[in-house]
Each structure stands twice: as structure tokens, then as C-alpha cells.
Protein backbone atom coordinates (compact mmCIF):
# COMPACT_ATOMS: atom_id res chain seq x y z
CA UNK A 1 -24.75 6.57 -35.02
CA UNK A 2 -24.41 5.00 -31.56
CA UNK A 3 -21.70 6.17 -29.37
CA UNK A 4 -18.79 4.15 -27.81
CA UNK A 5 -19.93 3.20 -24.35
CA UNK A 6 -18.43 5.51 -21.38
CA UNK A 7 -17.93 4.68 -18.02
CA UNK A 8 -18.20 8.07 -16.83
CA UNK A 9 -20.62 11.22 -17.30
CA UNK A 10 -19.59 14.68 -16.22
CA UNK A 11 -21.74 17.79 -15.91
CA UNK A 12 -19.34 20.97 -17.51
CA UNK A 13 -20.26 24.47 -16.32
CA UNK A 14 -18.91 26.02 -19.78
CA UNK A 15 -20.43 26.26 -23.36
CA UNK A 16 -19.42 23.03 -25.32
CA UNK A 17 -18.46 22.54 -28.61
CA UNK A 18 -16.15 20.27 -30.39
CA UNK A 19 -12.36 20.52 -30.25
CA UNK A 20 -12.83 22.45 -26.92
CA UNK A 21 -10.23 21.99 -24.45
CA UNK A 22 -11.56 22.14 -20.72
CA UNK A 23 -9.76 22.38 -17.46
CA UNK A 24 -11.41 20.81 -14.77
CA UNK A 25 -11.99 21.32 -11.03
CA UNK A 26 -10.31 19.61 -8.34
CA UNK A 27 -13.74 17.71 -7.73
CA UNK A 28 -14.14 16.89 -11.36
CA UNK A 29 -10.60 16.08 -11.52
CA UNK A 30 -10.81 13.41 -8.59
CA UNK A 31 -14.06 11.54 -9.79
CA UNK A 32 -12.22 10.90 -12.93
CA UNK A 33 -8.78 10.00 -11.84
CA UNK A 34 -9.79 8.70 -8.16
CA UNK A 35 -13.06 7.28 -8.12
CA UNK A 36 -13.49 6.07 -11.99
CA UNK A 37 -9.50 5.17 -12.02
CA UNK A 38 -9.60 6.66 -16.09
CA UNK A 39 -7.01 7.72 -17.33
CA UNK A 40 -5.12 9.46 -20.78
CA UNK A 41 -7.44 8.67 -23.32
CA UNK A 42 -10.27 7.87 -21.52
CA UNK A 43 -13.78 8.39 -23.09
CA UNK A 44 -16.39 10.58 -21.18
CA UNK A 45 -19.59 11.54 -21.79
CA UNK A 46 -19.91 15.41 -21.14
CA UNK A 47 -22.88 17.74 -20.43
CA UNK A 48 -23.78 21.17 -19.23
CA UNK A 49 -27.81 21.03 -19.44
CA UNK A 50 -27.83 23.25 -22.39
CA UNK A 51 -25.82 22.33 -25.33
CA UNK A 52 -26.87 18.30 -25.29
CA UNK A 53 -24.34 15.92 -24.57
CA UNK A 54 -20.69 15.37 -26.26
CA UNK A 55 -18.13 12.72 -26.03
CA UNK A 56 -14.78 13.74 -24.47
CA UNK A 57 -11.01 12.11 -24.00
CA UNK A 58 -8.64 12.56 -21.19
CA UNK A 59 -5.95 14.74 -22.84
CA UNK A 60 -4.07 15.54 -19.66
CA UNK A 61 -3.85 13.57 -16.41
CA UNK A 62 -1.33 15.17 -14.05
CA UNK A 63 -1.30 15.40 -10.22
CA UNK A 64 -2.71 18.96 -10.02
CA UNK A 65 -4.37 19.42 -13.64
CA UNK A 66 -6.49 17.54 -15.63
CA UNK A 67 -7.66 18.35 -19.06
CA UNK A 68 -10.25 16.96 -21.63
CA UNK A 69 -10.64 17.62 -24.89
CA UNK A 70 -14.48 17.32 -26.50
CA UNK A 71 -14.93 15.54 -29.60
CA UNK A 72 -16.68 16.88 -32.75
């Protein structure tokens, strides 16, 4: 099964699995909002060098938090 096309991929520094809720860091949290201009809903591709990679949404887009949520 291909996966929907992402405009962004983001290294995690946590275990993933799906249905995982992630805060991110400030840095993270910039490069998503700032420099990719995503937003709620978002897809991301998400990785942590380990586990493979996952596809995440953009759960949470506020001025000092950001949250994503990783697929199943």
C-alpha cells in the first residue's frame, strides 16, 4: 500500500507506535509550523532510526505546543 505523499519528514527521539501522541520541541515545532507552513491535520512522515517510519497528523498547533498524533 503506498502512502499519501508528505511534505515533511521528522526524526522523533521516542519509541513509535501507532495512536501515540508526541509533544514536540520548540525546533521540531518551528520547522513544521514556520518553515513547512503545515498546519492541523497535516500529514508527516515520522522516524526515529529504529522503529521504521510512520505517518503522523498535526493534532495540535498552538503558539507554544504542538502535538502529533502517529497513525496505525
Amino acid at each position: 500500500m503506498k502512502q499519501p505523499n508528505t511534505k515533511a519528514r521528522l526524526y522523533i527521539d521516542a519509541p513509535l507506535k501507532g495512536g501515540k501522541i508526541i509533544a514536540l520541541t520548540c525546533d521540531q515545532m518551528h520547522y513544521l509550523l514556520r518553515v513547512m507552513r503545515l498546519g492541523v491535520g497535516a500529514p508527516i512522515a515520522v522516524f526515529n532510526g529504529v522503529d521504521g517510519e510512520y505517518l503522523a497528523t498535526i493534532t495540535e498547533a498552538a503558539k507554544k505546543k504542538c502535538l502529533i498524533r502517529v497513525k496505525v
